[in-house]
Protein backbone atom coordinates (compact mmCIF):
# COMPACT_ATOMS: atom_id res chain seq x y z
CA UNK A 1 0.00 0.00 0.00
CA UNK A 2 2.91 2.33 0.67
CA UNK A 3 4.64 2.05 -2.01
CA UNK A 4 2.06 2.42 -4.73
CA UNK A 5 0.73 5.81 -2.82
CA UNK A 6 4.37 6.50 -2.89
CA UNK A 7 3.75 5.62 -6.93
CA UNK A 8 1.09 7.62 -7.01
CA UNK A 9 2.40 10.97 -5.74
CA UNK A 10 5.45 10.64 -8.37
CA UNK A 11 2.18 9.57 -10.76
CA UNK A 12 1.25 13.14 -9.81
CA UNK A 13 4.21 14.79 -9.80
CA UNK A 14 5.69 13.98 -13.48
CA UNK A 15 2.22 14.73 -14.74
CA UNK A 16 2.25 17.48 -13.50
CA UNK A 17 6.01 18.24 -15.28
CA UNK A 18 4.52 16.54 -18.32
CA UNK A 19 1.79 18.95 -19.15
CA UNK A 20 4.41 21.98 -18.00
CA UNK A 21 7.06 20.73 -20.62
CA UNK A 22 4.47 20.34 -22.91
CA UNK A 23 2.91 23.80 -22.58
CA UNK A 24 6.49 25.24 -22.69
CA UNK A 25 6.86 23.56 -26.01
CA UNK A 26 3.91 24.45 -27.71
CA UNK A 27 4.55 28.28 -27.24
CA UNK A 28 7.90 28.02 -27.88
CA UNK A 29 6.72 26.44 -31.34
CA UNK A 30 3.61 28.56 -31.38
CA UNK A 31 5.75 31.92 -31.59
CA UNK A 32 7.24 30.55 -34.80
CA UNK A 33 4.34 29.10 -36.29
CA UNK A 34 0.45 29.64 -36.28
CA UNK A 35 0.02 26.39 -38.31
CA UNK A 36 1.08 24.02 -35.03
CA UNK A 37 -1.95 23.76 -33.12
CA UNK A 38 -5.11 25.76 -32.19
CA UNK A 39 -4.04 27.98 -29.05
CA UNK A 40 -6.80 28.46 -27.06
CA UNK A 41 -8.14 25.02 -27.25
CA UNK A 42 -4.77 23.66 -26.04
CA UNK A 43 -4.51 26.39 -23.09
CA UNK A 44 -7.98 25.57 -21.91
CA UNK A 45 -7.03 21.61 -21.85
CA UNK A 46 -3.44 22.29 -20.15
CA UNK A 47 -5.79 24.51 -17.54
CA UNK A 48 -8.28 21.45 -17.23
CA UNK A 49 -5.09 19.54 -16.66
CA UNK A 50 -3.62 21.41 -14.26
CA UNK A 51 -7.12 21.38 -12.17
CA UNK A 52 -7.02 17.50 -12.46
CA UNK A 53 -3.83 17.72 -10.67
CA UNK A 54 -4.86 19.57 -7.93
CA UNK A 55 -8.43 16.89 -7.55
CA UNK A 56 -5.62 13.99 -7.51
CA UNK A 57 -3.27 15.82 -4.84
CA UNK A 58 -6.36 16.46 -2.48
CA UNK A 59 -7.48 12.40 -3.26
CA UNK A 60 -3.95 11.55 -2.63
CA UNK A 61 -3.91 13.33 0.86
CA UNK A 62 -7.21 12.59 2.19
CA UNK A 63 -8.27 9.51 -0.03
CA UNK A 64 -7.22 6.32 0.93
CA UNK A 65 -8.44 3.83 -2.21
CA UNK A 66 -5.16 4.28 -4.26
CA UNK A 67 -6.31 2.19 -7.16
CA UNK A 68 -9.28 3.34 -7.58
CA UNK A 69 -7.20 6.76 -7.90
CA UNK A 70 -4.94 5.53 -10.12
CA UNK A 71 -7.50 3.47 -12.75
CA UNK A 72 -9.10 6.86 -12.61
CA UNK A 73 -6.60 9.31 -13.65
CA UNK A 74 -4.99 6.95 -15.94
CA UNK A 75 -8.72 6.41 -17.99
CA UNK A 76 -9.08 10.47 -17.30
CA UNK A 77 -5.39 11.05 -18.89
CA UNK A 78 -6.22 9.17 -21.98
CA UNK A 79 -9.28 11.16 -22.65
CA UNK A 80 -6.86 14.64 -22.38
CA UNK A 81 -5.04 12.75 -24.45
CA UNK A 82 -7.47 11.91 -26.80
CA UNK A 83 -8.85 15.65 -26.72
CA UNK A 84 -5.39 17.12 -27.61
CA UNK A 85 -4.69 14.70 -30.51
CA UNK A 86 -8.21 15.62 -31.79
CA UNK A 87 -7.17 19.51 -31.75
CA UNK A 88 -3.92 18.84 -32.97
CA UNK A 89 -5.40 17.24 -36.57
CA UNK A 90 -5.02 13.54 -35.58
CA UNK A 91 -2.80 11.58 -37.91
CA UNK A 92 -2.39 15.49 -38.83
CA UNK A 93 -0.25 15.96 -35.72
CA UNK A 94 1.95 14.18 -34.02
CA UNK A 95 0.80 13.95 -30.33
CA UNK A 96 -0.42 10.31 -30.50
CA UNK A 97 2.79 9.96 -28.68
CA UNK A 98 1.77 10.75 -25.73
CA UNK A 99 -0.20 7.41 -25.11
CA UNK A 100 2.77 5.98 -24.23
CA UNK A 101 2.70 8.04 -20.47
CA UNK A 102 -0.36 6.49 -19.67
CA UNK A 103 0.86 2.94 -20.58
CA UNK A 104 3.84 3.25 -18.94
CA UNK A 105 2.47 5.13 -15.62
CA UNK A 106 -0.47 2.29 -15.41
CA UNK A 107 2.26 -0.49 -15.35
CA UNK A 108 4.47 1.17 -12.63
CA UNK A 109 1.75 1.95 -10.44
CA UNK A 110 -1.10 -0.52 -10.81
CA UNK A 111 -0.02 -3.94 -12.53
CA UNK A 112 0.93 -5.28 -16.01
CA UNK A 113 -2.48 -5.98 -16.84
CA UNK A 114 -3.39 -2.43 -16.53
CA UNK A 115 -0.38 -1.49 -18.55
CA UNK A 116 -2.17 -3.95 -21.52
CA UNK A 117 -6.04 -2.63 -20.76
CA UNK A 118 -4.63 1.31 -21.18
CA UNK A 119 -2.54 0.35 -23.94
CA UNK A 120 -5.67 -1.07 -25.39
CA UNK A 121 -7.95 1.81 -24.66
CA UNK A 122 -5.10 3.98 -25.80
CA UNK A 123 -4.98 1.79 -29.41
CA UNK A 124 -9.21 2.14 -29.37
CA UNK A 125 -9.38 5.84 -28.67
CA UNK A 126 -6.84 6.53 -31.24
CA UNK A 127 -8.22 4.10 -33.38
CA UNK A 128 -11.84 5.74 -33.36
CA UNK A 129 -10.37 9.24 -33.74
CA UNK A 130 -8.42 8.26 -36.69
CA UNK A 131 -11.44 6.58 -38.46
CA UNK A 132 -13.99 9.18 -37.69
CA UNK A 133 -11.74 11.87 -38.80
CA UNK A 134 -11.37 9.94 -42.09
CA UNK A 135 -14.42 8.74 -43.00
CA UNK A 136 -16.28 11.83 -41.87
CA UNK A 137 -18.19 10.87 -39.28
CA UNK A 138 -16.17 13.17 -37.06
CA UNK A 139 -14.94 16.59 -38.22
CA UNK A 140 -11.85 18.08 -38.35
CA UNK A 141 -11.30 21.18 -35.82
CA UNK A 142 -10.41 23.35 -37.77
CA UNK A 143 -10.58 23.02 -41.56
CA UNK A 144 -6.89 23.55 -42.73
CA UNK A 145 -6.00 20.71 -40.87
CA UNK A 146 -7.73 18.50 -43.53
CA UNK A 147 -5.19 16.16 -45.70
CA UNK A 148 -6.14 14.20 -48.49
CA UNK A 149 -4.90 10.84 -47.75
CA UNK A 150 -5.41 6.97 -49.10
CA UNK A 151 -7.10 4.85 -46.69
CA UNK A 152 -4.07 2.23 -47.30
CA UNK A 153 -2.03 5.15 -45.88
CA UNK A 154 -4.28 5.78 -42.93
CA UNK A 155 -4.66 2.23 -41.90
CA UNK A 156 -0.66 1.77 -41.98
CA UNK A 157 -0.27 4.89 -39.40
CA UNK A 158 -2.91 3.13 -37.18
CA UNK A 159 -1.24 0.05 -37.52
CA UNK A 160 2.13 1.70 -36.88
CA UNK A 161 1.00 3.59 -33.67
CA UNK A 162 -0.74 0.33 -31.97
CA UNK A 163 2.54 -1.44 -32.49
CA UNK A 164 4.26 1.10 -30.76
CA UNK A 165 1.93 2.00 -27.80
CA UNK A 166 1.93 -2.50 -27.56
CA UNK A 167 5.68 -2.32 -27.75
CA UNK A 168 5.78 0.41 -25.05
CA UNK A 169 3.55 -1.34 -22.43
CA UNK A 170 5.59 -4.85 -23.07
CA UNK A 171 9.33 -2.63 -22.53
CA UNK A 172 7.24 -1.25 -19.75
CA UNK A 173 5.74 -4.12 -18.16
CA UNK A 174 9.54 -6.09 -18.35
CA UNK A 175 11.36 -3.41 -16.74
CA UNK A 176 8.77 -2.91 -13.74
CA UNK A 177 9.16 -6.55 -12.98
CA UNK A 178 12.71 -6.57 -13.31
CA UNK A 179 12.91 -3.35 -10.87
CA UNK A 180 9.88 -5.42 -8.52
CA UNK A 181 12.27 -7.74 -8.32
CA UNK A 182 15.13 -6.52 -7.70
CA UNK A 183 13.54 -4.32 -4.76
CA UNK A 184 11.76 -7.92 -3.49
CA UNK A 185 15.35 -9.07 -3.22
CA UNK A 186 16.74 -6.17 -2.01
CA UNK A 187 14.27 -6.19 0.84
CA UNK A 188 14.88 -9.46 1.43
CA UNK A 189 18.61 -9.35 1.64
CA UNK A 190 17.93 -6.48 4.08
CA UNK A 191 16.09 -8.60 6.40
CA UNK A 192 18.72 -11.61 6.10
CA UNK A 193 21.28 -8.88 7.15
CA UNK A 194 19.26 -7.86 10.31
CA UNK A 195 18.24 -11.62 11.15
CA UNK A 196 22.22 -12.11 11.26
CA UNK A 197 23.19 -9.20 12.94
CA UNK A 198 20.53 -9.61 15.63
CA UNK A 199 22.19 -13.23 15.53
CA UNK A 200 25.58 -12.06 16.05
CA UNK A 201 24.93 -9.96 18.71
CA UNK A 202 22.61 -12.62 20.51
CA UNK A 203 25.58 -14.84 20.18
CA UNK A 204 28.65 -12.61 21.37
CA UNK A 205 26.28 -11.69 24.93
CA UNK A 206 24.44 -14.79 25.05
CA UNK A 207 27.74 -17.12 25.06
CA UNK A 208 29.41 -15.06 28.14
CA UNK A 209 26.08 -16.22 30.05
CA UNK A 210 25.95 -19.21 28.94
CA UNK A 211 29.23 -19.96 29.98
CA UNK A 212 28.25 -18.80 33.80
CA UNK A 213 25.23 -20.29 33.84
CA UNK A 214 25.86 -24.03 32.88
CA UNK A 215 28.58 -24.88 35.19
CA UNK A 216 26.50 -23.87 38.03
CA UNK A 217 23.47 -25.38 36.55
CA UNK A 218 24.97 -28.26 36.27
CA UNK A 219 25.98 -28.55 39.76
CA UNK A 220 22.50 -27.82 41.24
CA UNK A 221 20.40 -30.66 39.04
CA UNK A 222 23.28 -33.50 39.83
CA UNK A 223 23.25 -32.28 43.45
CA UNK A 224 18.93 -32.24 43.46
CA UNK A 225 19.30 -35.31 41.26
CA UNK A 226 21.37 -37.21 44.28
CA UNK A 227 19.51 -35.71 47.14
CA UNK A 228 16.27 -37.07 45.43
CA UNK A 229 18.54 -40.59 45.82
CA UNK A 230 19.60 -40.45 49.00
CA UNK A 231 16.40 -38.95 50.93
CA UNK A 232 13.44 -40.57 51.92
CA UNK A 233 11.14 -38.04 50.48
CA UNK A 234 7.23 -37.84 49.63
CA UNK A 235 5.16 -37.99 46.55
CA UNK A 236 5.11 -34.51 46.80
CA UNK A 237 8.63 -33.38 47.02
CA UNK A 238 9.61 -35.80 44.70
CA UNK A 239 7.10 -34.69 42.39
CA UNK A 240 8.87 -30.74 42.63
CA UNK A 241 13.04 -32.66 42.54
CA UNK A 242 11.45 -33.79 39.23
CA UNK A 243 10.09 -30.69 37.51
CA UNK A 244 13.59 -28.90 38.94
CA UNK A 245 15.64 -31.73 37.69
CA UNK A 246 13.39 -30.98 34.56
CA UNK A 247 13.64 -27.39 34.08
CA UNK A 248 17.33 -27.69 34.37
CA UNK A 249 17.52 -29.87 31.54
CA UNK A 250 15.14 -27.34 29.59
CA UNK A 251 17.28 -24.56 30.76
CA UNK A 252 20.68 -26.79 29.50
CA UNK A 253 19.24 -26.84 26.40
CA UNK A 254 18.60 -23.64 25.48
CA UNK A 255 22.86 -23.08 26.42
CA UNK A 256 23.94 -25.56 24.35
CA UNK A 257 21.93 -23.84 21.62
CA UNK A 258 23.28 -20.49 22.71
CA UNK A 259 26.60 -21.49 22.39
CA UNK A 260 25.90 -23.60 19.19
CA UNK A 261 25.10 -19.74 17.84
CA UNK A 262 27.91 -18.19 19.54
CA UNK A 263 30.84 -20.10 18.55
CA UNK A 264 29.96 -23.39 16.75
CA UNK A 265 33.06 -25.71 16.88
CA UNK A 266 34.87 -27.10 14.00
CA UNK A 267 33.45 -29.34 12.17
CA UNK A 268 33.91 -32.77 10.13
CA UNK A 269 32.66 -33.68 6.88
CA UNK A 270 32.06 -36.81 5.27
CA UNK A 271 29.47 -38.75 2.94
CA UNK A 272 26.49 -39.19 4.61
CA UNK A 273 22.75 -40.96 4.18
CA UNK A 274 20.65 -37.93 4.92
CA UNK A 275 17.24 -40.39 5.15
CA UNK A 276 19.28 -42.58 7.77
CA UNK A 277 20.00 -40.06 9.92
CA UNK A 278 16.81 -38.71 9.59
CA UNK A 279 15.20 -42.52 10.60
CA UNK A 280 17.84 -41.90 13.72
CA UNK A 281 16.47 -38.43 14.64
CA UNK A 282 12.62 -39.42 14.31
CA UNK A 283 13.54 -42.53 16.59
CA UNK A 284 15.03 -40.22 19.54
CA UNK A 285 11.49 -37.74 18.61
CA UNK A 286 9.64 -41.01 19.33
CA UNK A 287 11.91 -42.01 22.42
CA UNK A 288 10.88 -38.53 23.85
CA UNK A 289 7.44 -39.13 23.61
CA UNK A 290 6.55 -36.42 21.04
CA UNK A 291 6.35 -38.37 18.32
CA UNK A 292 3.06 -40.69 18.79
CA UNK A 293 0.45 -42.88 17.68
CA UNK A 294 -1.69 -39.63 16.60
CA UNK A 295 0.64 -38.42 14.34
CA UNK A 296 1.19 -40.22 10.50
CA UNK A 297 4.88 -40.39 8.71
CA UNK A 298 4.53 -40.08 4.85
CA UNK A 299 6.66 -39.38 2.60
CA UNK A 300 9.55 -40.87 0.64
CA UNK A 301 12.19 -41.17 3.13
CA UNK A 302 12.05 -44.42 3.89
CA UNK A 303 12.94 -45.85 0.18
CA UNK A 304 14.91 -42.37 -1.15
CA UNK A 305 18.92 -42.28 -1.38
CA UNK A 306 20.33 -38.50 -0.85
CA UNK A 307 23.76 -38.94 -0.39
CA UNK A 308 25.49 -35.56 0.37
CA UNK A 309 28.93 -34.30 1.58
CA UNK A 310 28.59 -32.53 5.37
CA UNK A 311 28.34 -33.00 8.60
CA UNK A 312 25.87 -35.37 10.10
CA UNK A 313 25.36 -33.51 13.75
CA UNK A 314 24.46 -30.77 11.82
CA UNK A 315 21.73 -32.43 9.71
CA UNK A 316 20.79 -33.88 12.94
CA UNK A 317 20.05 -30.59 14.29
CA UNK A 318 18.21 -29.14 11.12
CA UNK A 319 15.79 -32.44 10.83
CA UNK A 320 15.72 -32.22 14.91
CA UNK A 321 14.22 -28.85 14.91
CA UNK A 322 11.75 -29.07 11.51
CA UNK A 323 10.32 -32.33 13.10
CA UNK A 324 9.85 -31.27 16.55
CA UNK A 325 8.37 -27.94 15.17
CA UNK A 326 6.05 -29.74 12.90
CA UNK A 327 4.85 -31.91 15.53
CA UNK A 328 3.86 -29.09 17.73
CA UNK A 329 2.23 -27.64 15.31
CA UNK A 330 0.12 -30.65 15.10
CA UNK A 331 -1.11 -30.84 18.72
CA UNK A 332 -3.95 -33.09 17.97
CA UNK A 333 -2.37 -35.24 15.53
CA UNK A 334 -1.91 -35.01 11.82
CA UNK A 335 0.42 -36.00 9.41
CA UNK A 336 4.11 -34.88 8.68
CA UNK A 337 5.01 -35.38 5.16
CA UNK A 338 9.32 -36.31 4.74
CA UNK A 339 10.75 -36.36 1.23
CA UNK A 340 14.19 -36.13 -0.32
CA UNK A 341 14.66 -34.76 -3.92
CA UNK A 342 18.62 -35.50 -5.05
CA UNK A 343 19.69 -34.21 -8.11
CA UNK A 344 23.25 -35.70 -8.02
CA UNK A 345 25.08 -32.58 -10.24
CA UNK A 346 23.51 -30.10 -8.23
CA UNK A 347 21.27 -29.69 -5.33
CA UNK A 348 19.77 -32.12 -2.53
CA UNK A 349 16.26 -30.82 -1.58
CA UNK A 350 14.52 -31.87 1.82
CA UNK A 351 10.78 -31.15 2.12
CA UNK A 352 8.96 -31.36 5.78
CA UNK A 353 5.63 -30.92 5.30
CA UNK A 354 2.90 -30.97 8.08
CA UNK A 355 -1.46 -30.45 8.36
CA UNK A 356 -0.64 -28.27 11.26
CA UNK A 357 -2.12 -25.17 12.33
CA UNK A 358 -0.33 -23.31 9.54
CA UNK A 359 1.48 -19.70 9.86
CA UNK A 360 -0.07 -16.17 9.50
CA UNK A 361 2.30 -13.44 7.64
CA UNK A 362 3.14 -11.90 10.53
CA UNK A 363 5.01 -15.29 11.60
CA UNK A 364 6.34 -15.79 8.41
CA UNK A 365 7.79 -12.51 8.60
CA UNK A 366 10.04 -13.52 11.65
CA UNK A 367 10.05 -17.19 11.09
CA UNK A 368 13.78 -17.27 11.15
CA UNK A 369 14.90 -14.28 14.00
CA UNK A 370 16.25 -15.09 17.20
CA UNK A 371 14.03 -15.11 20.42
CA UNK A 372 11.07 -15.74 17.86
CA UNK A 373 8.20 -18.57 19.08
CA UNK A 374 4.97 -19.32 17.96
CA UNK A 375 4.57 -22.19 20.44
CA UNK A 376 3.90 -22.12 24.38
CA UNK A 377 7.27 -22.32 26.46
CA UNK A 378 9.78 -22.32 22.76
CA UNK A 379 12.92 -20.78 23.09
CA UNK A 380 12.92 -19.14 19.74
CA UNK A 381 16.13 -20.85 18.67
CA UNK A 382 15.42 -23.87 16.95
CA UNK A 383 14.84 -22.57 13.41
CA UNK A 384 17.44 -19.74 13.82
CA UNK A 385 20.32 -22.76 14.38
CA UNK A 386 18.89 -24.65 11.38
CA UNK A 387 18.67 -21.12 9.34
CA UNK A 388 22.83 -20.62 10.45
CA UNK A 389 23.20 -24.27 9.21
CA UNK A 390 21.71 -24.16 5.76
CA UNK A 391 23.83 -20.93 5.05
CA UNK A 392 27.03 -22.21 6.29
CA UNK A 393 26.19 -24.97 3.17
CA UNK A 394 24.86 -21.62 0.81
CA UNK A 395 21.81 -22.99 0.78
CA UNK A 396 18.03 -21.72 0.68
CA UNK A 397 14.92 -22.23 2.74
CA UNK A 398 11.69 -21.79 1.20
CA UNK A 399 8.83 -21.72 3.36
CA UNK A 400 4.94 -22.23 1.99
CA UNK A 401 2.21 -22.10 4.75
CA UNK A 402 -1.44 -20.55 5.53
CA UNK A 403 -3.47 -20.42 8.48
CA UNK A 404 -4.76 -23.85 9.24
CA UNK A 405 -3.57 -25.61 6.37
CA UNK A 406 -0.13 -26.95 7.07
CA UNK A 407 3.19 -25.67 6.69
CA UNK A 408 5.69 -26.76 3.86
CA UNK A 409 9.45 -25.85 4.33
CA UNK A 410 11.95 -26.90 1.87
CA UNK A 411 15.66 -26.61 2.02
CA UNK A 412 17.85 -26.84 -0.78
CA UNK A 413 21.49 -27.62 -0.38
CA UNK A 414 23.85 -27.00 -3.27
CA UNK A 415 26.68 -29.73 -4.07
CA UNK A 416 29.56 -27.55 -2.82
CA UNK A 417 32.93 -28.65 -5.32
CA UNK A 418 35.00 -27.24 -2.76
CA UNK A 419 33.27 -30.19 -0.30
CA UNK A 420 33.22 -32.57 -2.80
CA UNK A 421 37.22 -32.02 -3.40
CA UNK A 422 38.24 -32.31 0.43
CA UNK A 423 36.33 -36.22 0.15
CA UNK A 424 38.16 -39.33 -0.81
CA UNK A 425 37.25 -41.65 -3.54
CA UNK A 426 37.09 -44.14 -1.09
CA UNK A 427 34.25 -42.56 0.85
CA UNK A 428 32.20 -41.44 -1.98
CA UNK A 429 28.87 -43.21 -2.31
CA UNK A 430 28.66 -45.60 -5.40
């Protein structure tokens, strides 16, 4: 919405420096010639101009349907348009040009299909205009501007001036999507560069803490753990030893996460089965008791082969948290969807796919950021560690959800030949 009011006001604006330029012209012309174009007429169109301008500021300030606006000037523009080619002698003159500012505004503003409709409203206008003038039907302004002319002739300018306006709102309609894109990606490596420096900084404070905190930690839940041993305690006080015993581990956790962010150790690299150490991670989900009877496993994991060159604690990790996250998301049960795409040249892709409760945009948005949960006591970390894993391996996340109707993320990992060097021939599956 911002940015097309924001295309809107410069929609305004270079109309606005349009009809100036073109009044300048004209009198600069006009004090050479009194054959150009009928004066008066003209003025009184630049003032009707000029008046539009001032209706579309005040909608721009106080209006708040910006299409609308914009369909409307752009059909209002054409009709000026229209109006000054008539005075100017139609295929007479040589204003017919001046479709193309239409075309071209409609496609930065409003869409590509608007740049096509104006373009064709621009080729009917000028088409009508042309043909009335020529067979009569509508008469010339002014008399001298009469030419005798073949109708052979005439069609061939029509022809000529369609192709051009057409042309236009294609060159148009490319370059806006070229710029949309470039400003999508722009935006987006924007946000990647906050989600890592919000990152970085969560990992150079959080690791000092961490560091305090664990030691000690650690020391309180083996000392509550051997107490709970050693003392002839109640249901009760066993029951609160547990949930402390508990919380520590929760607590531990979230550390060795921390410190996963804030200074991950080296790391080793071999040839690994991505499904089978997937079938290993869904076992430990299952030996935790998250993984039960009311949720379904589909997919092709269990018959796929993606072989790929890394680290298998670190794939751990990534199908760790998508699993975990996909489960919660099904709280009632459901069905989490596993597959593995290889393409052995060039990419492995891994697709988790769950009926879950699904994402709004707002938690698309920070999906990926640091301290970020969508679920009842979640740390916020899980996705950020497998979003620092799949771009230590330059790869991509792609993530396709709605409100209660699943989530789909898919992570592509790119064979690296740098990888793929370092292995022996030996170790390389076959």
């Amino acid at each position: 919405m911002n940015t097309q009011r924001r295309h809107i006001f410069w929609y305004i604006l270079i109309r606005t420096i349009a009809v100036t330029s073109i009044l300048v012209a004209v009198v600069i012309i006009q004090s050479s010639t009194s054959a150009f174009i009928p004066v008066v007429p003209f003025y009184y169109l630049v003032l009707l101009a000029y008046i539009l301008s001032l209706a579309y500021l005040g909608l721009y300030l106080w209006g708040k349907h910006y299409s609308v606006q914009a369909y409307v000037q752009t059909v209002i523009d054409l009709l000026l348009i229209t109006a000054l080619v008539y005075i100017s002698g139609g295929l007479s003159g040589s204003l017919y040009i001046l479709y193309v500012f239409p075309v071209v505004a409609a496609s930065i503003v409003l869409s590509n299909r608007a740049a096509f409709i104006t373009a064709g409203l621009s080729a009917i206008l000028f088409g009508l205009l042309v043909d009335g003038l020529y067979f009569g039907i509508i008469p010339y302004f002014s008399p001298d501007q009469y030419r005798e002319r073949s109708l052979g002739l005439v069609l061939f300018t029509i022809f000529v001036a369609w192709s051009l306006i057409l042309l236009i709102a294609f060159l148009a309609n490319h370059l806006t999507n070229s710029l949309r894109q470039a400003r999508e990606e722009l935006l987006l490596a924007q946000k990647e560069l906050e989600i890592k420096e919000r990152l970085a900084t969560a990992g150079r404070f959080s690791g000092q803490l961490a560091h305090e905190v664990r030691n000690p930690l650690a020391a309180i839940s083996g000392a509550v753990q051997v107490l709970r041993g050693e003392l002839n305690l109640d249901e009760e006080q066993r029951s609160l030893m547990d949930i402390v015993v508990k919380e520590s581990q929760r607590v531990s956790q979230s550390i060795e996460q921390f410190l996963d962010l804030a200074a991950p150790g080296p790391q080793v690299f071999s040839w690994i089965n991505l499904p089978e150490i997937l079938e290993e991670t869904l076992a430990l989900i299952r030996a935790s008791g998250q993984l039960d009877g009311r949720h379904l496993l589909a997919g092709n994991f269990t018959t796929a082969k993606a072989d790929y060159y890394g680290n298998p604690n670190q794939f751990k990790q990534v199908f760790w948290n998508l699993a975990k996250n996909a489960v919660k998301a099904m709280p009632d049960g459901g069905t989490l969807s596993i597959d593995f795409f290889q393409d052995r040249k060039k990419t492995v892709r891994i697709r988790f796919a769950d009926t879950g409760r699904g994402l709004t945009e707002e938690e698309k948005e920070h999906l990926f950021e640091p301290f970020f949960s969508r679920f009842e006591n979640g740390h916020g970390l899980g996705l950020v560690v497998v979003r620092g894993i799949v771009d230590d391996y330059d790869g991509r996340i792609e993530v396709r959800s709605e409100p209660r109707k699943g989530t789909e993320i898919t992570l592509t990992f790119p064979f690296k030949e740098v990888r793929s060097k370092t292995a022996s021939p030996e170790m390389a599956p076959r």
